[in-house]
N, C-alpha and C. Protein backbone atom coordinates (compact mmCIF):
# COMPACT_ATOMS: atom_id res chain seq x y z
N UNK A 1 33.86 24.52 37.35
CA UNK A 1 33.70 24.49 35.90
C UNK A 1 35.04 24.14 35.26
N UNK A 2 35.03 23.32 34.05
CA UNK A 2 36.24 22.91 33.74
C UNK A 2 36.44 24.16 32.76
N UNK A 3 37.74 23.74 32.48
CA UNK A 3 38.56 25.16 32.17
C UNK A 3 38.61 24.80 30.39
N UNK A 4 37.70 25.57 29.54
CA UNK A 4 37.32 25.40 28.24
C UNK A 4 38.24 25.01 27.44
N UNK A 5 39.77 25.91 27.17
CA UNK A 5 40.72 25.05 26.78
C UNK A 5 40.95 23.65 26.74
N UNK A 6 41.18 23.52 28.37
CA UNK A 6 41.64 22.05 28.31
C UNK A 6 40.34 20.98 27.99
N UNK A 7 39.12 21.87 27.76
CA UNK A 7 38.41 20.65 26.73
C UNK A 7 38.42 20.67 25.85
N UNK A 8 38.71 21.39 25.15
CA UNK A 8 39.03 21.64 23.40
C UNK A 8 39.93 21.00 23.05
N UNK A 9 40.95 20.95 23.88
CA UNK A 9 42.50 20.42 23.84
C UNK A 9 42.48 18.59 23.84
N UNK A 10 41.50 17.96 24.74
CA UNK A 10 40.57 17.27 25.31
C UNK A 10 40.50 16.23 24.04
N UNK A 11 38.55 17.14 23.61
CA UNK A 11 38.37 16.79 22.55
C UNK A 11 39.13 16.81 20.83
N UNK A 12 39.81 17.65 21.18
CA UNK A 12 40.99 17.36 19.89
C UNK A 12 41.81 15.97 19.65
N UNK A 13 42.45 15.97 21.21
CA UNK A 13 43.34 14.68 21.14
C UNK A 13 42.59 13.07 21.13
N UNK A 14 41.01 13.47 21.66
CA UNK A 14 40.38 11.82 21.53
C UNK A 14 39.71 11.84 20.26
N UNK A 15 39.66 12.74 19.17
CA UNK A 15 39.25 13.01 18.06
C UNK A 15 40.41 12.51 17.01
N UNK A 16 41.36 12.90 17.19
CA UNK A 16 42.74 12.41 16.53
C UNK A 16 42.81 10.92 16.87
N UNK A 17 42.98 10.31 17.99
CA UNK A 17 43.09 9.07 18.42
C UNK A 17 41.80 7.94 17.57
N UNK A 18 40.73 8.67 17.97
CA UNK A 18 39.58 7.94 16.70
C UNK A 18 39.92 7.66 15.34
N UNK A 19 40.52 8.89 14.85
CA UNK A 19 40.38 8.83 13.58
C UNK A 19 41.48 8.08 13.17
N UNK A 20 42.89 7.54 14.20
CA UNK A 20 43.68 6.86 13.64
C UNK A 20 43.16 5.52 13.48
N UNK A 21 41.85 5.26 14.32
CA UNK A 21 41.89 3.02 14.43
C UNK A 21 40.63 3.58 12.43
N UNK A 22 40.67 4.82 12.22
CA UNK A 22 39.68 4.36 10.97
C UNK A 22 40.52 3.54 9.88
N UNK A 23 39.48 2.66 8.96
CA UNK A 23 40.51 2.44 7.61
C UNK A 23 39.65 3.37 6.59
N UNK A 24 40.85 3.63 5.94
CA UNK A 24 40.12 4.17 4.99
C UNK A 24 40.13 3.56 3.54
N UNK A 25 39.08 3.78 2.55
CA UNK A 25 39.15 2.70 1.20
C UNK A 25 40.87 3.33 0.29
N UNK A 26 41.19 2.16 -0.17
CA UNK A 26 42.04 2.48 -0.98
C UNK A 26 41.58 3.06 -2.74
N UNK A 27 42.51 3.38 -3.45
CA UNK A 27 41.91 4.26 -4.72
C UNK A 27 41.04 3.39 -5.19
N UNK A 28 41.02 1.71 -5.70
CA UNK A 28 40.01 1.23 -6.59
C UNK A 28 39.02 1.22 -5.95
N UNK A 29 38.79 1.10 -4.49
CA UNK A 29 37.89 0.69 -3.25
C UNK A 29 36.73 2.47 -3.55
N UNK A 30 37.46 3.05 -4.05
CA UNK A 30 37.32 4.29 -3.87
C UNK A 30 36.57 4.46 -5.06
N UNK A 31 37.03 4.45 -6.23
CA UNK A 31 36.50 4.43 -7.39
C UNK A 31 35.30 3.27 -7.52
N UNK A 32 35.23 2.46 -7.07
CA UNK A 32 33.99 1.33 -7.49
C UNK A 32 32.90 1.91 -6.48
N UNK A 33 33.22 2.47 -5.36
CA UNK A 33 31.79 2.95 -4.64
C UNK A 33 31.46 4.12 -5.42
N UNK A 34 32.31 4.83 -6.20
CA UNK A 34 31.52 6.17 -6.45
C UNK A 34 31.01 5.92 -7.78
N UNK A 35 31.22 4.73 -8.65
CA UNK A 35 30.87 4.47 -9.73
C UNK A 35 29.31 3.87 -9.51
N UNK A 36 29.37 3.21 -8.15
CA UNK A 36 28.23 2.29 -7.99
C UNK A 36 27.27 3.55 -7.38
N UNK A 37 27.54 4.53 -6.37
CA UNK A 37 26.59 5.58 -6.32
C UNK A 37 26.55 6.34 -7.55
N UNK A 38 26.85 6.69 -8.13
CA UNK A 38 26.54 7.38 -9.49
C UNK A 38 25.93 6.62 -10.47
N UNK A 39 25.60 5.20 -10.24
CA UNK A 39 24.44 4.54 -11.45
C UNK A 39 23.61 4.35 -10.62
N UNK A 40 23.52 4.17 -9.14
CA UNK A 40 22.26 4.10 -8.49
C UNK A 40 21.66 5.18 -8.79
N UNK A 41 22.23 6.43 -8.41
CA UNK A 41 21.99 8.07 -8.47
C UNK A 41 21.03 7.88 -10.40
N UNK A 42 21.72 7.08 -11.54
CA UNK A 42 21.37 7.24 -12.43
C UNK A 42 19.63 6.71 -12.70
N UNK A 43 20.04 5.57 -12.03
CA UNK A 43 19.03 4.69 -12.34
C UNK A 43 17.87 5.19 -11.26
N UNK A 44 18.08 5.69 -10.42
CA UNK A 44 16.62 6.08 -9.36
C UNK A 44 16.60 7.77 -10.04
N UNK A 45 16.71 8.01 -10.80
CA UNK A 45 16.82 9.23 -10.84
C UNK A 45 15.46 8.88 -12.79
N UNK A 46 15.79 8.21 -13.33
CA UNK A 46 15.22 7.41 -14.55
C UNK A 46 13.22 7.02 -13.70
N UNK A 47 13.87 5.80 -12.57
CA UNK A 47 12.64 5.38 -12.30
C UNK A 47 11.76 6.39 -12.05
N UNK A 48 12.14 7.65 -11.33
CA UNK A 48 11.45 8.59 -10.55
C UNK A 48 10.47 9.55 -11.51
N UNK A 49 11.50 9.54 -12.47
CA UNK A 49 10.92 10.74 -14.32
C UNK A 49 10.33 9.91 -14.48
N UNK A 50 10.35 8.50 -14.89
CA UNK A 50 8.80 7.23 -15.43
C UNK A 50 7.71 7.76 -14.43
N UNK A 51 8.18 7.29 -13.37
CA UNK A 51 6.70 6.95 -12.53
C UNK A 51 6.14 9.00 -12.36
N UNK A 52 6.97 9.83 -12.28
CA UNK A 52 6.16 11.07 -12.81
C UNK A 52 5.85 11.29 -13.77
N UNK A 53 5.86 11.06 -14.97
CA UNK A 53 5.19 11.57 -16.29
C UNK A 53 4.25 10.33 -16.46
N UNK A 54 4.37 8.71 -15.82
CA UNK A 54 2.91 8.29 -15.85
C UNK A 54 2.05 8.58 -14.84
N UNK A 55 2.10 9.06 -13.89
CA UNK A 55 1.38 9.82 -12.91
C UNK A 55 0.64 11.01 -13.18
N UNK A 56 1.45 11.96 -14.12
CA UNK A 56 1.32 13.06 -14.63
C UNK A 56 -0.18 12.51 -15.83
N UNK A 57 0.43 11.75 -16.53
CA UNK A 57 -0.73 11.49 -17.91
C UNK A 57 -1.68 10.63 -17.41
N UNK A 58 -1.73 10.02 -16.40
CA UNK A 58 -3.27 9.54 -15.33
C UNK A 58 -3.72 10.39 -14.75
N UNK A 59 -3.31 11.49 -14.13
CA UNK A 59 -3.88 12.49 -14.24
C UNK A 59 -4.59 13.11 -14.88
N UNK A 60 -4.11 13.59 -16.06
CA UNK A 60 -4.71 14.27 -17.21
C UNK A 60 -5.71 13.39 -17.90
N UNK A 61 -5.70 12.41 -18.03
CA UNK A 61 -7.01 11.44 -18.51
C UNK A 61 -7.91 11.66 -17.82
N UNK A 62 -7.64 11.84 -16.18
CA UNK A 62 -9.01 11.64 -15.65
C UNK A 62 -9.67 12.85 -15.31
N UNK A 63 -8.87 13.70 -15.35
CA UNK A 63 -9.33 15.22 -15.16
C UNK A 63 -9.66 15.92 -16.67
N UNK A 64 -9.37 14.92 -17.37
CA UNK A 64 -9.38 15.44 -18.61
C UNK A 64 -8.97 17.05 -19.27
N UNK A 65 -7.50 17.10 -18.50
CA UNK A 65 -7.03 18.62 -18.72
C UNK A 65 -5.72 18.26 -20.22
């Protein structure tokens, strides 16, 4: 059985080594994705309230509640 340390130790150092080849976004890179998820977030969040409250009032027509 390998000796738990030295896999922790292991997986630490090929975990570090990964994370150096990452790039990461720079600040505007940074700011334009979270601007662009936060109007998607806006806008599917809009379509979703339409298509439930006309779902909701086809409902109620036909059940006539």
């Amino acid at each position: 059985m390998k000796n738990p340390i030295k896999a922790i130790s292991t997986l630490y150092k090929e975990t570090m080594s990964e994370m150096r080849k990452c790039t990461w976004p720079n600040r505007s890179e940074l700011y334009e994705s979270t601007i662009l998820v936060v109007s998607s977030l806006i806008v599917l969040s809009v379509v979703v309230t339409v298509a439930d409250k006309l779902l909701l009032f086809c409902v109620r027509m036909i059940t006539g509640v």
